[in-house]
C-alpha atoms as a PDB file:
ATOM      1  CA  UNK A   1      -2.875   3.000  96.478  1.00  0.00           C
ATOM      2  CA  UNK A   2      -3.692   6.041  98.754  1.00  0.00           C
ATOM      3  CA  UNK A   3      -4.290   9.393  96.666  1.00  0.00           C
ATOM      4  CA  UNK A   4      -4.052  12.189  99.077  1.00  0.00           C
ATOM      5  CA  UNK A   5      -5.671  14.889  96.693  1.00  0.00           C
ATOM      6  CA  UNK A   6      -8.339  12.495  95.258  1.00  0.00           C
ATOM      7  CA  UNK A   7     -11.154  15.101  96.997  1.00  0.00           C
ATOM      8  CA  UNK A   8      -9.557  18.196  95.206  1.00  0.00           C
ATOM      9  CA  UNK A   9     -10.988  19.270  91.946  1.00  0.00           C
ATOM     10  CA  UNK A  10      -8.177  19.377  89.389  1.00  0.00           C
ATOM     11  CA  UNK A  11      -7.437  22.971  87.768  1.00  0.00           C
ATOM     12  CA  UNK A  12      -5.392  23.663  84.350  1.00  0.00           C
ATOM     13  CA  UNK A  13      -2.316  24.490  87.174  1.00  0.00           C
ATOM     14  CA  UNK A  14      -2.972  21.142  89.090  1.00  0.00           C
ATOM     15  CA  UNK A  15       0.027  18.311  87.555  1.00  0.00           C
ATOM     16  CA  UNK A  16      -1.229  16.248  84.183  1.00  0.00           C
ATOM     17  CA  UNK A  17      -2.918  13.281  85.480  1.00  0.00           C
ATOM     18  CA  UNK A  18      -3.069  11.286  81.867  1.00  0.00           C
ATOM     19  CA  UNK A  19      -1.702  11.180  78.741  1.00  0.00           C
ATOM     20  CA  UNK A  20      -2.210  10.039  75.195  1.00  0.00           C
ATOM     21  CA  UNK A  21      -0.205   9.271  72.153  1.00  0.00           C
ATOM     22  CA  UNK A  22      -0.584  11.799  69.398  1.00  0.00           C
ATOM     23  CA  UNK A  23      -0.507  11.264  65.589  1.00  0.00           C
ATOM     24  CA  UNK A  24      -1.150  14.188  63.678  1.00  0.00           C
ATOM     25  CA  UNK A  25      -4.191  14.683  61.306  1.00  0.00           C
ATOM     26  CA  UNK A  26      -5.488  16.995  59.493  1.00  0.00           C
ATOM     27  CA  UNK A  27      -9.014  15.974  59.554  1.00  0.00           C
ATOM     28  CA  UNK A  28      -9.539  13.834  63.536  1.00  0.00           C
ATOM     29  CA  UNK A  29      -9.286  16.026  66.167  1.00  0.00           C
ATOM     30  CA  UNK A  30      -8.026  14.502  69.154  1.00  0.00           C
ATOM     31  CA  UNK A  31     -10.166  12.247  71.977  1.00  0.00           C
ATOM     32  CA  UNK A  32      -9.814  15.300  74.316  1.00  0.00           C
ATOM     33  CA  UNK A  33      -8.729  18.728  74.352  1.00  0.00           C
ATOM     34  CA  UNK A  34      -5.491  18.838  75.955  1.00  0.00           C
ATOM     35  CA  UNK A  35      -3.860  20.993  79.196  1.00  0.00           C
ATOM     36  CA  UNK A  36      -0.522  20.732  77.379  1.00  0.00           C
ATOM     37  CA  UNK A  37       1.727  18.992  74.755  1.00  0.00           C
ATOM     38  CA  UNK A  38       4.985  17.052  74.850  1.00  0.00           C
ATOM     39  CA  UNK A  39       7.391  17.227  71.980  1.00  0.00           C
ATOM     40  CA  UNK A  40       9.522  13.782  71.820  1.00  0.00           C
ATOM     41  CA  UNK A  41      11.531  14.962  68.807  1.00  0.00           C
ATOM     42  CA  UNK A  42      12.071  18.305  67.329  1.00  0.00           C
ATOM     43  CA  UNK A  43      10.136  19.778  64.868  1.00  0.00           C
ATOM     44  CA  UNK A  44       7.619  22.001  63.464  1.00  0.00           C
ATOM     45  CA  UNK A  45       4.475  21.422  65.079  1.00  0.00           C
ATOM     46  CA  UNK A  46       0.758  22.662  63.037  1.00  0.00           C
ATOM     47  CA  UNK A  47      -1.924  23.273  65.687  1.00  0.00           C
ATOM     48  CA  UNK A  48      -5.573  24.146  65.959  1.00  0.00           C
ATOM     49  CA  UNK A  49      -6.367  25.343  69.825  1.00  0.00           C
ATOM     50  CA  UNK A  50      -9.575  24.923  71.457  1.00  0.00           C
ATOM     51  CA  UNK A  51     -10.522  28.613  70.032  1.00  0.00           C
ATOM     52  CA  UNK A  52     -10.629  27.141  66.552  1.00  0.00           C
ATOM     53  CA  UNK A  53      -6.903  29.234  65.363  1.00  0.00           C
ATOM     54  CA  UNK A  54      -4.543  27.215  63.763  1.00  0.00           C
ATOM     55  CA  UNK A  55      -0.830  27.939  64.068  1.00  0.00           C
ATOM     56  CA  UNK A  56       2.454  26.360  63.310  1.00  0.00           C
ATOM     57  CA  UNK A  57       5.217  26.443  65.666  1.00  0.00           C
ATOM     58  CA  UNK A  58       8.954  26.444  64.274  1.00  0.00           C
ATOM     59  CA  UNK A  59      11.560  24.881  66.026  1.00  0.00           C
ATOM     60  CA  UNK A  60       9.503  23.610  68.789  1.00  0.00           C
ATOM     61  CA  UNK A  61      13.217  21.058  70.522  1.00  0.00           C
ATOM     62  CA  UNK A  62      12.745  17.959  71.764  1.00  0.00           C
ATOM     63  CA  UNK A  63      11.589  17.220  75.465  1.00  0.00           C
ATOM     64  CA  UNK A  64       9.466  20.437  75.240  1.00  0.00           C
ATOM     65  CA  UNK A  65       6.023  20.739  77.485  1.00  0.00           C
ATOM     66  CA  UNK A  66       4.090  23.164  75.703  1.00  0.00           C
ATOM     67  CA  UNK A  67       1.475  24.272  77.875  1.00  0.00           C
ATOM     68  CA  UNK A  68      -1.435  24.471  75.029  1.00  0.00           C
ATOM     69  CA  UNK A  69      -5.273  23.609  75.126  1.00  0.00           C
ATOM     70  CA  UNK A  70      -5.755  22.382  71.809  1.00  0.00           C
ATOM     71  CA  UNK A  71      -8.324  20.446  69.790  1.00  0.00           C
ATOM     72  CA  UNK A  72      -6.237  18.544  66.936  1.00  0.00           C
ATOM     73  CA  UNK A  73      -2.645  18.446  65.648  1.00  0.00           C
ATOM     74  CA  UNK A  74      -2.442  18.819  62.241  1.00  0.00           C
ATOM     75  CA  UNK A  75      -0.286  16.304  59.851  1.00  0.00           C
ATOM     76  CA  UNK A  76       0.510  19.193  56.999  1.00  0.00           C
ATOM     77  CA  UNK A  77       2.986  20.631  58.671  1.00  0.00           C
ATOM     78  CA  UNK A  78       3.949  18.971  61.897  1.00  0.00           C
ATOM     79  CA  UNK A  79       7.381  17.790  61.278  1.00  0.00           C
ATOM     80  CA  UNK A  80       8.316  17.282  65.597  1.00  0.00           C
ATOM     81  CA  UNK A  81       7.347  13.338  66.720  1.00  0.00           C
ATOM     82  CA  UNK A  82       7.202  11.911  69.439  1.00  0.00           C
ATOM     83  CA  UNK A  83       3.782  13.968  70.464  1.00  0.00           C
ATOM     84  CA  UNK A  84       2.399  13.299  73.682  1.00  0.00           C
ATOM     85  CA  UNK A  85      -1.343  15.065  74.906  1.00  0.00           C
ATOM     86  CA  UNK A  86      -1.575  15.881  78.735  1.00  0.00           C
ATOM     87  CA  UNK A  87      -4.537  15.879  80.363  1.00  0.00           C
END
């Protein structure tokens, strides 16, 4: 398969090139940190960004891209599903 932009470096604006399954945890942060998140099914959603803050997001609806660099997702909390990391 021919990949036109295969030569151009990939910036946090370029399109998500991979993606990973999610299950929240309180204590395993995730493989990689991500360039965003995908909500499969609405819900409250407990964060820790690549900074180190944690913060939980209310009412985050399903088929949401949230465009968020972060390091784990936490299970206390997280009530969405269906979490997707971009990369």
């Amino acid at each position: 398969m021919q990949d036109r932009y295969a030569s151009y470096a990939t910036g946090l604006e370029s399109p998500v090139t991979h993606g990973f399954p999610i299950t929240p945890n309180d204590t395993v942060p995730l493989p990689e940190l991500t360039r965003a998140i995908y909500i499969g099914a609405s819900g409250a959603l407990s964060v820790e960004f690549a900074s180190g803050a944690v913060v939980t997001l209310q009412g985050v609806a399903a088929g949401t891209v949230l465009p968020l660099r972060v390091a784990r997702i936490h299970a206390t909390a997280t009530t969405a599903d269906g979490i997707v990391g971009l990369v």
